[in-house]
N, C-alpha and C. Protein backbone atom coordinates (compact mmCIF):
# COMPACT_ATOMS: atom_id res chain seq x y z
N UNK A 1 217.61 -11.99 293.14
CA UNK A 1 216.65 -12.88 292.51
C UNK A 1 217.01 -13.14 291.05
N UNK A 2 218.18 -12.41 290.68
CA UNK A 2 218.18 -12.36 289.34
C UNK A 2 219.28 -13.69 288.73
N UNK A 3 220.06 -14.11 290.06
CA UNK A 3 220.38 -15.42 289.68
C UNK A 3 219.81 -16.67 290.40
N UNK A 4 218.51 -16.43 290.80
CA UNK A 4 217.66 -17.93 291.20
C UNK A 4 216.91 -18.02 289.78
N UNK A 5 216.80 -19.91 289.46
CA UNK A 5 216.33 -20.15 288.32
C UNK A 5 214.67 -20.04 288.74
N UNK A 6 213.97 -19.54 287.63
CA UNK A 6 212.74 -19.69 287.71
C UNK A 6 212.04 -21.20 287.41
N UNK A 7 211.01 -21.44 287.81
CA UNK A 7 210.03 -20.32 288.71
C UNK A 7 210.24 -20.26 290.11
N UNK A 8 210.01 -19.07 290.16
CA UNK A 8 210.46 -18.60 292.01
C UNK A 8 208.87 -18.98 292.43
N UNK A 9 209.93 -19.55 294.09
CA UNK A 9 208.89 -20.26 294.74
C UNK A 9 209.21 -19.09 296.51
N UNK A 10 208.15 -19.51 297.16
CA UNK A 10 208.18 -19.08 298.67
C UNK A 10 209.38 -19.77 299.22
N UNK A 11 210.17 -20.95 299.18
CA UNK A 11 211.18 -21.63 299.37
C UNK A 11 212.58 -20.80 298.95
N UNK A 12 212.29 -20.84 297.85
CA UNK A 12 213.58 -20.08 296.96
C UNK A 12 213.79 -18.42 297.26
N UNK A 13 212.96 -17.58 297.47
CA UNK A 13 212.65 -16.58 298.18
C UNK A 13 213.28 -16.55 299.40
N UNK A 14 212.94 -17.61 300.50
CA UNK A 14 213.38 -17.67 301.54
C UNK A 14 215.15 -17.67 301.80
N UNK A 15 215.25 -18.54 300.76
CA UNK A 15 217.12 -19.21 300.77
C UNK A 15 217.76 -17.78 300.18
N UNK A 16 216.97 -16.55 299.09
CA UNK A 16 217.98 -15.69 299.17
C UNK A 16 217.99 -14.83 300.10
N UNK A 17 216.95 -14.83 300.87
CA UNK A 17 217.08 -13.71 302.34
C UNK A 17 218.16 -14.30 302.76
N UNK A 18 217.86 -15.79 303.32
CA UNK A 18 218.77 -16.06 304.40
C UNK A 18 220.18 -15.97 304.08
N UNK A 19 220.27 -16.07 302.45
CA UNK A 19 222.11 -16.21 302.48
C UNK A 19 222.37 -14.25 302.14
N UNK A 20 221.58 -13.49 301.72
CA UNK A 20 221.79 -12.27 301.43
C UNK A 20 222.45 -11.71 303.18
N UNK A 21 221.27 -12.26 303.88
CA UNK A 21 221.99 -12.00 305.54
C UNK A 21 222.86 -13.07 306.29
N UNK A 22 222.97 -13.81 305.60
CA UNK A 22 224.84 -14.44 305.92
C UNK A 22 225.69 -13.63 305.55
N UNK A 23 225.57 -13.11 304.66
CA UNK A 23 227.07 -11.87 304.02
C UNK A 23 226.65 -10.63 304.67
N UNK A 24 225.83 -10.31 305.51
CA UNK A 24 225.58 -9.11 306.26
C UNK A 24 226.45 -9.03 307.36
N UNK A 25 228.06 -8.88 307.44
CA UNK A 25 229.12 -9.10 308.65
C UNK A 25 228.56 -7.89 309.87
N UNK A 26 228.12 -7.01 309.15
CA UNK A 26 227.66 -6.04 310.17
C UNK A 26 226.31 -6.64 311.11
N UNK A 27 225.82 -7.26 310.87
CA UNK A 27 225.02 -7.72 311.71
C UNK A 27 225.20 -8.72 313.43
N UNK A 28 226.36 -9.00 313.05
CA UNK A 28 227.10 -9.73 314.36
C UNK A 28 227.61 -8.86 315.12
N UNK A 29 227.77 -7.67 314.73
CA UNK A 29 228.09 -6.64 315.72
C UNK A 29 227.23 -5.60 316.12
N UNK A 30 226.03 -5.49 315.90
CA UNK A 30 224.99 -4.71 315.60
C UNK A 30 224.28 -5.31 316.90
N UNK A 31 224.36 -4.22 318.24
CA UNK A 31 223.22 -4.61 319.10
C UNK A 31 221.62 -4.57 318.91
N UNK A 32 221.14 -3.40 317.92
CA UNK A 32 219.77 -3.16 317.42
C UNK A 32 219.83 -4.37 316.70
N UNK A 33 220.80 -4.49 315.80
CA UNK A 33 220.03 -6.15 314.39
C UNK A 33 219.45 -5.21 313.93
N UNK A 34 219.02 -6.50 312.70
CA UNK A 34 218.34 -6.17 311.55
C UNK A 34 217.13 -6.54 311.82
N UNK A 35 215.73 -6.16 311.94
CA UNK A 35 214.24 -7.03 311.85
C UNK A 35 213.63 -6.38 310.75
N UNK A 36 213.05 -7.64 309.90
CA UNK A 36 212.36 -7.07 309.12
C UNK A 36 211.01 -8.52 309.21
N UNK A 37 209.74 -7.73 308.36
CA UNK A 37 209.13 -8.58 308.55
C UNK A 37 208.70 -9.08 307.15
N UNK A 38 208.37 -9.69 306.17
CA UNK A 38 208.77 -10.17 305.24
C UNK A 38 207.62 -11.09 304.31
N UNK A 39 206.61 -10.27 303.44
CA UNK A 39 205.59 -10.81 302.69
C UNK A 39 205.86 -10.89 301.67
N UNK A 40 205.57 -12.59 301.24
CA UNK A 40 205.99 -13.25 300.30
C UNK A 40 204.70 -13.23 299.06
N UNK A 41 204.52 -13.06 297.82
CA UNK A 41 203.56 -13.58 297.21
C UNK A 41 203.96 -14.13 295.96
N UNK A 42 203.71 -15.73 295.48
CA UNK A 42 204.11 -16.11 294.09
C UNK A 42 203.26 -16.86 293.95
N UNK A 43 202.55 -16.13 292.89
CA UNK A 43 201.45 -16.71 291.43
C UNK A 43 201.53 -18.11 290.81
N UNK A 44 201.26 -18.76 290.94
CA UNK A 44 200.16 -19.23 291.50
C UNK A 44 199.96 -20.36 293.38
N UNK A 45 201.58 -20.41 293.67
CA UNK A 45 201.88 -21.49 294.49
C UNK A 45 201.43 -20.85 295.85
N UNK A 46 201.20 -19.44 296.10
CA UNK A 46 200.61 -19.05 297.38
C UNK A 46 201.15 -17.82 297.91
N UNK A 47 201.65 -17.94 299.34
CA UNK A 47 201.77 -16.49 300.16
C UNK A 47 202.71 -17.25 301.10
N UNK A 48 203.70 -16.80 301.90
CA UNK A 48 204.07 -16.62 302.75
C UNK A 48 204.34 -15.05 304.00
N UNK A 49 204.28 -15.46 305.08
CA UNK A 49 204.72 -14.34 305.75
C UNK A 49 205.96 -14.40 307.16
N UNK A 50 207.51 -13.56 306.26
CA UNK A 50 208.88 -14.56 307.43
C UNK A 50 209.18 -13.14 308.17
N UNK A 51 209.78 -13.23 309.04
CA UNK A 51 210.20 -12.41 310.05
C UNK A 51 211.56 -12.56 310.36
N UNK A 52 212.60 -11.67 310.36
CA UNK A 52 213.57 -11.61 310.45
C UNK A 52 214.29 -11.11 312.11
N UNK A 53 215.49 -11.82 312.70
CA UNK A 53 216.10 -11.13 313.13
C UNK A 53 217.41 -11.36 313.35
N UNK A 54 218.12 -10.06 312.91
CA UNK A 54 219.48 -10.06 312.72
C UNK A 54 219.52 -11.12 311.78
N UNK A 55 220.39 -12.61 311.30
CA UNK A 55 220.50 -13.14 310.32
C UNK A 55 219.37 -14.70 310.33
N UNK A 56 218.39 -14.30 311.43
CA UNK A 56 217.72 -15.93 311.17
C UNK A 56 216.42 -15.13 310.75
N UNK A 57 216.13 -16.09 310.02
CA UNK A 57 214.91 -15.85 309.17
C UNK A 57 213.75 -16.76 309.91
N UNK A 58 212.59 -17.22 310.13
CA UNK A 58 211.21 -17.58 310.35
C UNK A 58 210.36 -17.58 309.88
N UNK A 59 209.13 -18.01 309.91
CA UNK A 59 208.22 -18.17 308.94
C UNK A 59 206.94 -17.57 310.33
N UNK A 60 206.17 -17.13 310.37
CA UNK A 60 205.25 -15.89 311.27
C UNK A 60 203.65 -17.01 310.83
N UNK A 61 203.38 -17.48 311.62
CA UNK A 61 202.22 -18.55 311.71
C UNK A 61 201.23 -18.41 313.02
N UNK A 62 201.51 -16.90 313.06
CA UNK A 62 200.21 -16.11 313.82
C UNK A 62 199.71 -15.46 312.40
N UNK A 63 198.43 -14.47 312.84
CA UNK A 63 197.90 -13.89 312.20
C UNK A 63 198.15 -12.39 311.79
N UNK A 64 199.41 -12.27 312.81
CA UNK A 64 200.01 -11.02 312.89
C UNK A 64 201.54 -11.02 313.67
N UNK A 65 202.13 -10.10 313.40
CA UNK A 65 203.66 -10.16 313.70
C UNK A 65 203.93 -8.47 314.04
N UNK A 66 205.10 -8.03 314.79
CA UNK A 66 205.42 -6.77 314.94
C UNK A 66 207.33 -7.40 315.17
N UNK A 67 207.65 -6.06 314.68
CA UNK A 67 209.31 -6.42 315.10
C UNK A 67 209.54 -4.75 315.32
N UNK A 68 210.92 -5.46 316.19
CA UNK A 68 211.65 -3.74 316.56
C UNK A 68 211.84 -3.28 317.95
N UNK A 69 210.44 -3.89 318.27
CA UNK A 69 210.14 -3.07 319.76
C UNK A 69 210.20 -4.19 320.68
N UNK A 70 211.00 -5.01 320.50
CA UNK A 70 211.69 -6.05 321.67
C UNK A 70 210.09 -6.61 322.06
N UNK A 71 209.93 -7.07 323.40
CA UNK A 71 208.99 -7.69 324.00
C UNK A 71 208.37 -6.82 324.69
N UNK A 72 207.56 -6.17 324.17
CA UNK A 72 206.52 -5.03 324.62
C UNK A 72 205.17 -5.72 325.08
N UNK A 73 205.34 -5.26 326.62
CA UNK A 73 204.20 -5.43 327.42
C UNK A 73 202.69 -4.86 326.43
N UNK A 74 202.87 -3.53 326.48
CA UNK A 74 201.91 -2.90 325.77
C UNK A 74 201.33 -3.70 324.97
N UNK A 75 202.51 -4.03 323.71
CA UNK A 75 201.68 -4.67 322.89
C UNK A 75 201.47 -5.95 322.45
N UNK A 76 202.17 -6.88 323.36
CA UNK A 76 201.18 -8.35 324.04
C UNK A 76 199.98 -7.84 324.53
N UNK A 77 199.48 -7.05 325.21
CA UNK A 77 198.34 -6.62 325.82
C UNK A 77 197.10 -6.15 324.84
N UNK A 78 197.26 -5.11 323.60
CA UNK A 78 196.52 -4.43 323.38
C UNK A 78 196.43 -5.49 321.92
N UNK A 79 197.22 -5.91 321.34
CA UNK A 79 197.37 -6.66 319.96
C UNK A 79 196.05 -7.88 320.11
N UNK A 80 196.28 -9.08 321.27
CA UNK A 80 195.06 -9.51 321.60
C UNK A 80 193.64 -9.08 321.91
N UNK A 81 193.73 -7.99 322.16
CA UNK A 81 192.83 -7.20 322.43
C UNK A 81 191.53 -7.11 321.61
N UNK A 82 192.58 -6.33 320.03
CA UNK A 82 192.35 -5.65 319.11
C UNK A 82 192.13 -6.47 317.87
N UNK A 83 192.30 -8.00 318.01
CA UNK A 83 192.53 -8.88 317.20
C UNK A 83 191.71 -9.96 317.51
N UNK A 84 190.75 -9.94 317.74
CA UNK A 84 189.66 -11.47 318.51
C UNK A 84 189.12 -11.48 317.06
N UNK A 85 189.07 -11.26 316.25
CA UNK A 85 188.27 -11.10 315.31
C UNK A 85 188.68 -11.95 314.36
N UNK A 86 188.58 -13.07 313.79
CA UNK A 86 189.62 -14.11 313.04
C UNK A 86 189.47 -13.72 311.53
N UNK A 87 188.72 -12.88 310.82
CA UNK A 87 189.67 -12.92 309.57
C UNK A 87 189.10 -10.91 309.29
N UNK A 88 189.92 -10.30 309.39
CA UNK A 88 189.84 -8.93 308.81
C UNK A 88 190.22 -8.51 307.53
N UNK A 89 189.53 -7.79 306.91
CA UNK A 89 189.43 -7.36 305.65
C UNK A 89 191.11 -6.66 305.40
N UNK A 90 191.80 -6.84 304.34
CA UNK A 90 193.74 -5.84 304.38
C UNK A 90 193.57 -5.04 304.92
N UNK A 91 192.61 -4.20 304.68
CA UNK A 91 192.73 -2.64 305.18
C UNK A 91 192.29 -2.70 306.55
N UNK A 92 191.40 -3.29 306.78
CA UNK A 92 190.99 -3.12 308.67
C UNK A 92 192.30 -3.47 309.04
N UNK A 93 192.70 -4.45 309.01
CA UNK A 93 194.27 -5.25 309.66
C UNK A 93 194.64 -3.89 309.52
N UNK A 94 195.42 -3.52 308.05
CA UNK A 94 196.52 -2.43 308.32
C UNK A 94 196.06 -1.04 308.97
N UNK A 95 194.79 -0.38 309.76
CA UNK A 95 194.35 0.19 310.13
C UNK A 95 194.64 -0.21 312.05
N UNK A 96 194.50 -1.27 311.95
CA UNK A 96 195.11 -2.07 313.51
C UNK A 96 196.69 -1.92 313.50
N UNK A 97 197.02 -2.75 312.35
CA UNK A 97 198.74 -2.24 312.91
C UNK A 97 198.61 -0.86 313.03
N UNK A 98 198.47 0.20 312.24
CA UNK A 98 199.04 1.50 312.19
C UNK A 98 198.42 2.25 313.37
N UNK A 99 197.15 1.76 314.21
CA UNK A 99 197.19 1.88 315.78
C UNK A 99 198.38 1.20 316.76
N UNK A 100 198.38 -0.22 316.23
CA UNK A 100 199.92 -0.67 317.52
C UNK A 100 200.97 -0.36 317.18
N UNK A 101 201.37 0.31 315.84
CA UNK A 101 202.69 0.99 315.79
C UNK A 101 202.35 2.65 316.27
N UNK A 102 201.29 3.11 316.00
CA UNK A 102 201.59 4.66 317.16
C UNK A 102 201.49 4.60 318.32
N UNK A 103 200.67 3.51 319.05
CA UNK A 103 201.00 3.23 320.45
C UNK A 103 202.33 2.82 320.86
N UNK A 104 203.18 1.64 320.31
CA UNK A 104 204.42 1.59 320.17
C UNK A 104 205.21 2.85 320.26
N UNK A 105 205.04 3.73 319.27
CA UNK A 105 205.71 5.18 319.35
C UNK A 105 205.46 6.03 320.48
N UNK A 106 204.37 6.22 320.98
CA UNK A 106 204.02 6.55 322.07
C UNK A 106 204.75 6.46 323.64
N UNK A 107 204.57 5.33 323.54
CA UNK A 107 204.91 4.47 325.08
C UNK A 107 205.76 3.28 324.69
N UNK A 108 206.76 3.15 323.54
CA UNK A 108 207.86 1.80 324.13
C UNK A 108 209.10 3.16 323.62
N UNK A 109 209.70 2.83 324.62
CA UNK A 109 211.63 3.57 324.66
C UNK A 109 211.91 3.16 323.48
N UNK A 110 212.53 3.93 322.51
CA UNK A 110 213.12 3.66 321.38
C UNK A 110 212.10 3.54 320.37
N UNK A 111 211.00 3.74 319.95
CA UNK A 111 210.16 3.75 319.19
C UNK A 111 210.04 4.65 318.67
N UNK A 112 209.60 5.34 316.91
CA UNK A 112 209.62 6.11 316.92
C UNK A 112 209.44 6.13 314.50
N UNK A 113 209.55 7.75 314.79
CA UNK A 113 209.59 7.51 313.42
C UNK A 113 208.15 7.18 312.30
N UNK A 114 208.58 7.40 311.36
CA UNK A 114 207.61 7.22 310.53
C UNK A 114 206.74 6.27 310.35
N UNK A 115 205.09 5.99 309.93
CA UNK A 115 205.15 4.88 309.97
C UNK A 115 204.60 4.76 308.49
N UNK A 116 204.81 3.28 308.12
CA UNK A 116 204.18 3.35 306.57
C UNK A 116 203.95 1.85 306.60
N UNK A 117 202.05 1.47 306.07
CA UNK A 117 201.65 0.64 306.02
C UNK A 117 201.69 -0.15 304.54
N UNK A 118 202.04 -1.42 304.63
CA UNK A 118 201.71 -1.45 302.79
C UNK A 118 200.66 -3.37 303.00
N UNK A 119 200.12 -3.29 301.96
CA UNK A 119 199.17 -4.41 301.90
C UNK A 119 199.24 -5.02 300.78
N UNK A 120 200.46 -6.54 301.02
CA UNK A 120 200.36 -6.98 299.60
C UNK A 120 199.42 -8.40 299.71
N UNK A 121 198.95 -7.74 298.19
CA UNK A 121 197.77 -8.73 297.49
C UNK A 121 197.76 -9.88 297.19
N UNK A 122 197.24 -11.21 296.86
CA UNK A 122 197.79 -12.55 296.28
C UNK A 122 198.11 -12.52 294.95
N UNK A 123 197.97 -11.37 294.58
CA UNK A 123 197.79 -10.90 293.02
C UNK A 123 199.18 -10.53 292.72
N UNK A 124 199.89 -10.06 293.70
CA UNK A 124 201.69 -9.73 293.95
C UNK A 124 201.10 -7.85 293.92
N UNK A 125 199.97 -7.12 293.71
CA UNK A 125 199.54 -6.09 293.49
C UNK A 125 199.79 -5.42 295.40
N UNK A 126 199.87 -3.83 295.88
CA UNK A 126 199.92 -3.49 296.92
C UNK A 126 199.59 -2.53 296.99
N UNK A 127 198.86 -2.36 297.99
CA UNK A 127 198.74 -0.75 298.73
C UNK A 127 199.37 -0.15 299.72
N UNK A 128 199.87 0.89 299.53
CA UNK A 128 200.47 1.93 300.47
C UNK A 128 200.03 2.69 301.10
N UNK A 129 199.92 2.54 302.49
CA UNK A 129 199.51 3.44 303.71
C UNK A 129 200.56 4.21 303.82
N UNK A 130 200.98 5.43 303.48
CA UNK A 130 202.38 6.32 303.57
C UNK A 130 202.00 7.45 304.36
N UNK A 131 202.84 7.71 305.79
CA UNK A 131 202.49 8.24 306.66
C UNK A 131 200.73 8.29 306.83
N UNK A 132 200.54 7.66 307.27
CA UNK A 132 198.88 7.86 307.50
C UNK A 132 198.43 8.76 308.61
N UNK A 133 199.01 10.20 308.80
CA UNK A 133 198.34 11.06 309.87
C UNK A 133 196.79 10.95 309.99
N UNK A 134 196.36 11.22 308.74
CA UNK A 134 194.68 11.10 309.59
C UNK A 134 194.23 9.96 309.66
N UNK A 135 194.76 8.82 309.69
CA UNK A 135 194.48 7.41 310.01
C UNK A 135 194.13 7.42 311.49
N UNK A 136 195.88 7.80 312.34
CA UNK A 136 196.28 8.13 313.54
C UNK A 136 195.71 9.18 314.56
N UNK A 137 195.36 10.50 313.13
CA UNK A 137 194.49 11.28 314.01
C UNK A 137 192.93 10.92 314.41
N UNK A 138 192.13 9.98 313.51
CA UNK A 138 190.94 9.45 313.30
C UNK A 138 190.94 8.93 315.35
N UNK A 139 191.82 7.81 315.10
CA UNK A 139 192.23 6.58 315.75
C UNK A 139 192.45 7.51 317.45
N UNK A 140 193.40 8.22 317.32
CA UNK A 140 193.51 9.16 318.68
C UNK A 140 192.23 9.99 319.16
N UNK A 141 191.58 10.32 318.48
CA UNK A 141 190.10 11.10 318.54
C UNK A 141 189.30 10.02 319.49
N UNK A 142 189.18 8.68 318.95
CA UNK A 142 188.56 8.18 319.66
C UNK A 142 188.90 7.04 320.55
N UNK A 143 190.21 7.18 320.77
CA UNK A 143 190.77 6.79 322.21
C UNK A 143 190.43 7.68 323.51
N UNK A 144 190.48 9.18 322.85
CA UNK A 144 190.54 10.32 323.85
C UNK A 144 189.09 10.20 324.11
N UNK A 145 188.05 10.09 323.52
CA UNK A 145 186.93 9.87 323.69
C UNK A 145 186.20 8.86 324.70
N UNK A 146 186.88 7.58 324.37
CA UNK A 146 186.60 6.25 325.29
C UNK A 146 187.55 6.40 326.34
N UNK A 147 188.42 7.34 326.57
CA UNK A 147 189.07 7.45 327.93
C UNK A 147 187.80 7.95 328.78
N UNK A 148 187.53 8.87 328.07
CA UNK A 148 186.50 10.25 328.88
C UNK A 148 185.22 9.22 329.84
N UNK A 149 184.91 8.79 328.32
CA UNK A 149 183.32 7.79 329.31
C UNK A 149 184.22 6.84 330.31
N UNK A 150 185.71 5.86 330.09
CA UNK A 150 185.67 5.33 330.76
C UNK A 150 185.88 6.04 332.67
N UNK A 151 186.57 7.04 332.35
CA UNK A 151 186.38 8.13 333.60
C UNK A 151 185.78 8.21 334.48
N UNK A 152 184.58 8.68 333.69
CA UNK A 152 183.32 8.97 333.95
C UNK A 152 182.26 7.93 334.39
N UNK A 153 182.45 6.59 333.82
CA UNK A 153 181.86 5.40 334.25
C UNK A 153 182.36 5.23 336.09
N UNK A 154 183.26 5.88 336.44
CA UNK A 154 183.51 5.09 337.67
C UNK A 154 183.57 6.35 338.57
N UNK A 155 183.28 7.87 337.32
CA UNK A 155 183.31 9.32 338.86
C UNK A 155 181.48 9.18 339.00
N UNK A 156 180.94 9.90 340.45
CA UNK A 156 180.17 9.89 340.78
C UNK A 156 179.63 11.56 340.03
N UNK A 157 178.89 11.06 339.13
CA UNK A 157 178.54 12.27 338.29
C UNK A 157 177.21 12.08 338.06
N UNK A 158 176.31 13.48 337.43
CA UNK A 158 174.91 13.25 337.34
C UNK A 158 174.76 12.30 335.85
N UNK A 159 173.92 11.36 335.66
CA UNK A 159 173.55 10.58 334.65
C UNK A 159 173.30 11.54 333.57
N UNK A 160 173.40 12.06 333.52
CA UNK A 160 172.97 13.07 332.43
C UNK A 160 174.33 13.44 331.95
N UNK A 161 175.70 13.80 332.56
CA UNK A 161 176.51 14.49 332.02
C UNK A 161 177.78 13.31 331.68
N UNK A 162 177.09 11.93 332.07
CA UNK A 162 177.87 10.46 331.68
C UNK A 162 177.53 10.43 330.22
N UNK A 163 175.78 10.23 330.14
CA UNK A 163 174.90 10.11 329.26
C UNK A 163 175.63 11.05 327.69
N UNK A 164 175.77 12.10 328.67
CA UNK A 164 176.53 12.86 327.20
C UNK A 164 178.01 12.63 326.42
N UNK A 165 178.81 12.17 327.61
CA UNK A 165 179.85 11.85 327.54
C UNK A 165 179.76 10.46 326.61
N UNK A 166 179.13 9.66 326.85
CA UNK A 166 178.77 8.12 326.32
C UNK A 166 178.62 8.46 324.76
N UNK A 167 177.37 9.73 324.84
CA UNK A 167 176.78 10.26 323.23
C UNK A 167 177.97 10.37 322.68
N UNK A 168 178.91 11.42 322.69
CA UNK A 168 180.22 11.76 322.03
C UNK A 168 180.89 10.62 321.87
N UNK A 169 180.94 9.70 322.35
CA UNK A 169 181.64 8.52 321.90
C UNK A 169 181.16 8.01 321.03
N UNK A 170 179.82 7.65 321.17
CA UNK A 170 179.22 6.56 319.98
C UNK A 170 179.17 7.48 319.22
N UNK A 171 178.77 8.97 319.04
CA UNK A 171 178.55 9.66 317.56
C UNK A 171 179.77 9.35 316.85
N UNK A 172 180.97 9.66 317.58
CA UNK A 172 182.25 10.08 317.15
C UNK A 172 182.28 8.17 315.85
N UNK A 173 181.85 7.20 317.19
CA UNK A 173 182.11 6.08 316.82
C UNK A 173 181.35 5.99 315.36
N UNK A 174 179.99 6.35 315.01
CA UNK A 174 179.44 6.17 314.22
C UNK A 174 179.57 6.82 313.25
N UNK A 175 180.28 8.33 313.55
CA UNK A 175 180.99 9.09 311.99
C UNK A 175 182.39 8.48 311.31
N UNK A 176 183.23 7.97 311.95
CA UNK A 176 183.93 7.91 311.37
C UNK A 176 184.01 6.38 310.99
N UNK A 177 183.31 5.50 311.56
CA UNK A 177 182.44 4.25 310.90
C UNK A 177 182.88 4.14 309.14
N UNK A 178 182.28 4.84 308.44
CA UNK A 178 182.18 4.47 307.25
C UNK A 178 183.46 4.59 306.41
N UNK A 179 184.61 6.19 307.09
CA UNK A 179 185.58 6.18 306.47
C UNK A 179 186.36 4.85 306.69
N UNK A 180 186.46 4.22 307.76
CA UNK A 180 187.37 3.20 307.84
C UNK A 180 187.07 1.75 306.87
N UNK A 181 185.95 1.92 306.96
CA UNK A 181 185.07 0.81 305.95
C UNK A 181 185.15 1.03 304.00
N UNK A 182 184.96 2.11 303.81
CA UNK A 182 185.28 3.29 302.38
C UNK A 182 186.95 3.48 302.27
N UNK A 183 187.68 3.41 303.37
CA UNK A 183 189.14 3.54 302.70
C UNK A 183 189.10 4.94 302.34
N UNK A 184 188.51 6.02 303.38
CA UNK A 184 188.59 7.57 302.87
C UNK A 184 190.09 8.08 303.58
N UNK A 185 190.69 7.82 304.06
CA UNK A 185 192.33 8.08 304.38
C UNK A 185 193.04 8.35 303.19
């Protein structure tokens, strides 16, 4: 960036990815590639958000993007799912990715590794989700939870011991309610 003339634009940004990964020779031989996914912010002209793979660059005109994990059933499936909601607060969003990247880790081959969320601002300002275990542990608590009732919704059990099963969910649901809302991670 230090030889594009200012003022840097989302355009000009774009042209040094793409030629920085024209001179990337290792990438033509590279069956993994390179993916990256790629948030743009310049004061005052706006935001972009590009997605990379191997040397072509894109511009990501969903509301969300994942790279790495090829064409994952899983998470075509669970991403719609988890996303009906049309505008989420940074932190809810990065609280959703950092669920479809441990499911990713979980259950897609080759997944794996650390994960680290970051949330940049229109301000060019960011936050760092760095390893977020109790994000993940929060998040797994009450998967294991809504497995149980869903179980239980379909075994022939006394109403009473569903009833309880149901309770532990919504309590669980309603304690940890506020941390996700408060940013206590």
């Amino acid at each position: 960036m230090k030889l594009v003339q200012r003022p840097f634009t989302e355009s000009k940004i774009r042209d040094v990815i793409e030629t920085v990964l024209s001179f990337m020779d290792v990438l033509d031989n590279d069956s993994d590639g390179l993916h990256l996914l790629c948030g743009i912010v310049v004061q005052p002209s706006g935001m972009k958000f590009l997605k990379t793979e191997r040397k072509i660059v894109s511009e990501v005109h969903s509301r969300f993007d994942y790279v790495g994990v090829g064409d994952s059933s899983l998470l075509r499936y669970l991403a719609p799912l988890l996303t009906q909601r049309p505008r989420y607060k940074a932190e809810q969003a990065c609280y959703l990715g950092i669920y479809l990247t441990l499911q990713a880790k979980r259950y897609v081959d080759g997944c794996g590794g650390e994960t680290d969320g970051i949330i940049l601002k229109k301000n060019g300002s960011s936050t760092v989700f760095s390893s977020p275990y109790p994000i993940e542990q929060a998040l797994l608590k009450m998967e294991f939870l809504l497995g149980r009732v869903a179980t239980f919704f379909f075994e022939d059990i006394p109403e009473s011991e569903f009833n309880d099963h149901l309770r532990r969910f919504t309590e669980s649901l309603q304690s940890q309610r506020p941390d996700f809302h408060r940013n206590r991670f």
